[in-house]
PDB file of N, CA and C in Angstrom:
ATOM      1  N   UNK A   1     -14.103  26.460  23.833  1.00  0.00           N
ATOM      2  CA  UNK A   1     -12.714  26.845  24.102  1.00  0.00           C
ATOM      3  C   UNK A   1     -11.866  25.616  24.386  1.00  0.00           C
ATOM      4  N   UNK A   2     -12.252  25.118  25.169  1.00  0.00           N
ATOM      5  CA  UNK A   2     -11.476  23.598  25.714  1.00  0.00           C
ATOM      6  C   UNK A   2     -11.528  22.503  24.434  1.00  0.00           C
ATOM      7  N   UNK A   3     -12.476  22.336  23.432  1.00  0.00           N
ATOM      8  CA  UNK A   3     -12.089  21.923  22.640  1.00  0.00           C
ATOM      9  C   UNK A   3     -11.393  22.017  21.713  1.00  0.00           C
ATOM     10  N   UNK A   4     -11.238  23.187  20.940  1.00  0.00           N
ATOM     11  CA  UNK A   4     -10.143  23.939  20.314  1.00  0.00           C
ATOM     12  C   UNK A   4      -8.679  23.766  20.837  1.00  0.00           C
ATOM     13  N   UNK A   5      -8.628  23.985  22.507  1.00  0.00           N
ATOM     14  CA  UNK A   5      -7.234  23.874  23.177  1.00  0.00           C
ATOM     15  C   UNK A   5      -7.246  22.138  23.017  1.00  0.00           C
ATOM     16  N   UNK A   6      -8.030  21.827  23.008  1.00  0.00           N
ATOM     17  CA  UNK A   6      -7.594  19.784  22.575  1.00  0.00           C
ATOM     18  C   UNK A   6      -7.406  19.454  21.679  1.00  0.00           C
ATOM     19  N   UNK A   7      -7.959  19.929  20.648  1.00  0.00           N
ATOM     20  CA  UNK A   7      -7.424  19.775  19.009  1.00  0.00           C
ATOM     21  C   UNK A   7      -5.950  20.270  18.830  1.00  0.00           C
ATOM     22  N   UNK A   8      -5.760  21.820  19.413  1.00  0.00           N
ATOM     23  CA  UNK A   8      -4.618  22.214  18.795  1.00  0.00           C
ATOM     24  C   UNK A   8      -3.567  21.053  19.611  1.00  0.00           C
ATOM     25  N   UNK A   9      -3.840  20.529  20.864  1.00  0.00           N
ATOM     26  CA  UNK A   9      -2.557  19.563  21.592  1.00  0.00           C
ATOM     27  C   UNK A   9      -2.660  18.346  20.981  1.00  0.00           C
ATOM     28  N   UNK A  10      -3.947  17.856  20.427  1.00  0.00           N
ATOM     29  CA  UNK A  10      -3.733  16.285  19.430  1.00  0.00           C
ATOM     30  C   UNK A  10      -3.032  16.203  18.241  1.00  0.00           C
ATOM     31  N   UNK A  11      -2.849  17.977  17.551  1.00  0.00           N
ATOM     32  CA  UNK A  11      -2.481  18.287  16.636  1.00  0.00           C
ATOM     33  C   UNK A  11      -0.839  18.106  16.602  1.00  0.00           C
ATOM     34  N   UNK A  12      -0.511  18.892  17.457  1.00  0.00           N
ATOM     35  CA  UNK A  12       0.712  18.691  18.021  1.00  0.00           C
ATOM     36  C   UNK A  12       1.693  17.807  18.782  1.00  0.00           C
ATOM     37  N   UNK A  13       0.831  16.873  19.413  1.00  0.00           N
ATOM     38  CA  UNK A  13       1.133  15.324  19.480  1.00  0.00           C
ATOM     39  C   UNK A  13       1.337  14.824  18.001  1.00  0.00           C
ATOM     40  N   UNK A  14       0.363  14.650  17.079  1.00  0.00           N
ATOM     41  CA  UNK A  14       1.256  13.693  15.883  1.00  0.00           C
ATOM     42  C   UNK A  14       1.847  14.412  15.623  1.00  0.00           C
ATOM     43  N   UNK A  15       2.523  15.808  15.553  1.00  0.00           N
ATOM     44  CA  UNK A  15       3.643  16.198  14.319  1.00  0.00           C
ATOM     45  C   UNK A  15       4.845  15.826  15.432  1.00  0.00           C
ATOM     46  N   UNK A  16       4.444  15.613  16.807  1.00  0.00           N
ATOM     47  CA  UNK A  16       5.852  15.061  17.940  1.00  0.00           C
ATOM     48  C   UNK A  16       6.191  13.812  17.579  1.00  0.00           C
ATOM     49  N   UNK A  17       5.143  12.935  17.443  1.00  0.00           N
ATOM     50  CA  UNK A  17       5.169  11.637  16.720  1.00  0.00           C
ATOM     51  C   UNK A  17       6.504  11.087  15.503  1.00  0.00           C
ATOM     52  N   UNK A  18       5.788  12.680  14.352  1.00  0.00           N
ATOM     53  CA  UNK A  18       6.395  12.399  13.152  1.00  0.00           C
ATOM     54  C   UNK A  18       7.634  12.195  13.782  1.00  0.00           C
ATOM     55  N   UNK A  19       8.110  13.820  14.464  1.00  0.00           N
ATOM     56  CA  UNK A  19       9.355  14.259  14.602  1.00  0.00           C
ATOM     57  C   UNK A  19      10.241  13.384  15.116  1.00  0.00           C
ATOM     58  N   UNK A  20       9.373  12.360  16.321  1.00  0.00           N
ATOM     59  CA  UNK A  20      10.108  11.458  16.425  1.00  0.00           C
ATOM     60  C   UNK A  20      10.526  10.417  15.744  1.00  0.00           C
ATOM     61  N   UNK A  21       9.905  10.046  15.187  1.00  0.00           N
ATOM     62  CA  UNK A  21      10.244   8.806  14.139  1.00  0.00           C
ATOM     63  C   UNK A  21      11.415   9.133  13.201  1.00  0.00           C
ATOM     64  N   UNK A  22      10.968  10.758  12.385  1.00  0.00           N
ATOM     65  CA  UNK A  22      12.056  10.693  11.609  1.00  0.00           C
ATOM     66  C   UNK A  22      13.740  11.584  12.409  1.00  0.00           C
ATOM     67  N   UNK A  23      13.453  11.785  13.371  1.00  0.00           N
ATOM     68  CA  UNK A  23      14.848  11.517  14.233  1.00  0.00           C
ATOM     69  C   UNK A  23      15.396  10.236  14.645  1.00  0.00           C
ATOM     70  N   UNK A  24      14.435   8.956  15.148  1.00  0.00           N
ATOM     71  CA  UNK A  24      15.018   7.620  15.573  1.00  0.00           C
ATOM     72  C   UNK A  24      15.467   6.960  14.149  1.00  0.00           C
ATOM     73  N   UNK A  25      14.872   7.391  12.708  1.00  0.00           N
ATOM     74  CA  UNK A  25      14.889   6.419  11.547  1.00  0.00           C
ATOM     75  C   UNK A  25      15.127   7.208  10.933  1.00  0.00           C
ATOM     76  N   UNK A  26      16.593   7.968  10.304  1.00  0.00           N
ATOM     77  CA  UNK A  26      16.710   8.356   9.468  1.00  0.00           C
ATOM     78  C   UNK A  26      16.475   8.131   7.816  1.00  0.00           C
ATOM     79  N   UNK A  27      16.821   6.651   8.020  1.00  0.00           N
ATOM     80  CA  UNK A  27      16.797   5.691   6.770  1.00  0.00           C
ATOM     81  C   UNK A  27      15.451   6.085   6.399  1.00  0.00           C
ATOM     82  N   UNK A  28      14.411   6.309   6.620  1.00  0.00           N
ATOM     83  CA  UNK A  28      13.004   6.199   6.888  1.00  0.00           C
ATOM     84  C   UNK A  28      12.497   7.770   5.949  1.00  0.00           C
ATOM     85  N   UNK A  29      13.601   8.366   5.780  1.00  0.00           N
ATOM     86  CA  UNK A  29      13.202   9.505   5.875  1.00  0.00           C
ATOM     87  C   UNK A  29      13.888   9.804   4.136  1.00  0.00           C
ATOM     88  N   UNK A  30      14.792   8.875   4.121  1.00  0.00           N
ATOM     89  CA  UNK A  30      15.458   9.005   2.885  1.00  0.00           C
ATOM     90  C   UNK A  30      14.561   8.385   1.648  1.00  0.00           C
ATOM     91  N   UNK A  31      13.840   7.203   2.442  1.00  0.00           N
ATOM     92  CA  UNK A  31      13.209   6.573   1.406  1.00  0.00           C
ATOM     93  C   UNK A  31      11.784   7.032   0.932  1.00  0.00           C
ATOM     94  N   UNK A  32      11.170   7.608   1.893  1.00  0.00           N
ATOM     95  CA  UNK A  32       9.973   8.406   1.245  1.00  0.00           C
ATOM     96  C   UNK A  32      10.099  10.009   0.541  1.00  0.00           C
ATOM     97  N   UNK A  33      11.842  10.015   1.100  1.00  0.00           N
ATOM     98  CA  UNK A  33      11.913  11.333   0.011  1.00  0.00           C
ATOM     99  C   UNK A  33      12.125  10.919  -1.428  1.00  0.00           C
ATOM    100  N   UNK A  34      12.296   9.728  -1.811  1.00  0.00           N
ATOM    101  CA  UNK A  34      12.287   9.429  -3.101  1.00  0.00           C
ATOM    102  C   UNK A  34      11.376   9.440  -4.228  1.00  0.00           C
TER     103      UNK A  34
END
């Protein structure tokens, strides 16, 4: 159980990650949509 609940929060740490990055760097966001 406790591992499952740690995966799903590591999981959700990098997509906070992403989210942050492509909120501080928009530019960032334009260029890999290319």
């Amino acid at each position: 159980m406790k591992d499952s609940i740690r995966s799903k929060l590591e999981h959700l740490v990098e997509r906070l990650d992403e989210v942050n990055a492509l909120i501080c760097e928009p530019d960032v966001i334009k260029d890999q949509k290319k």
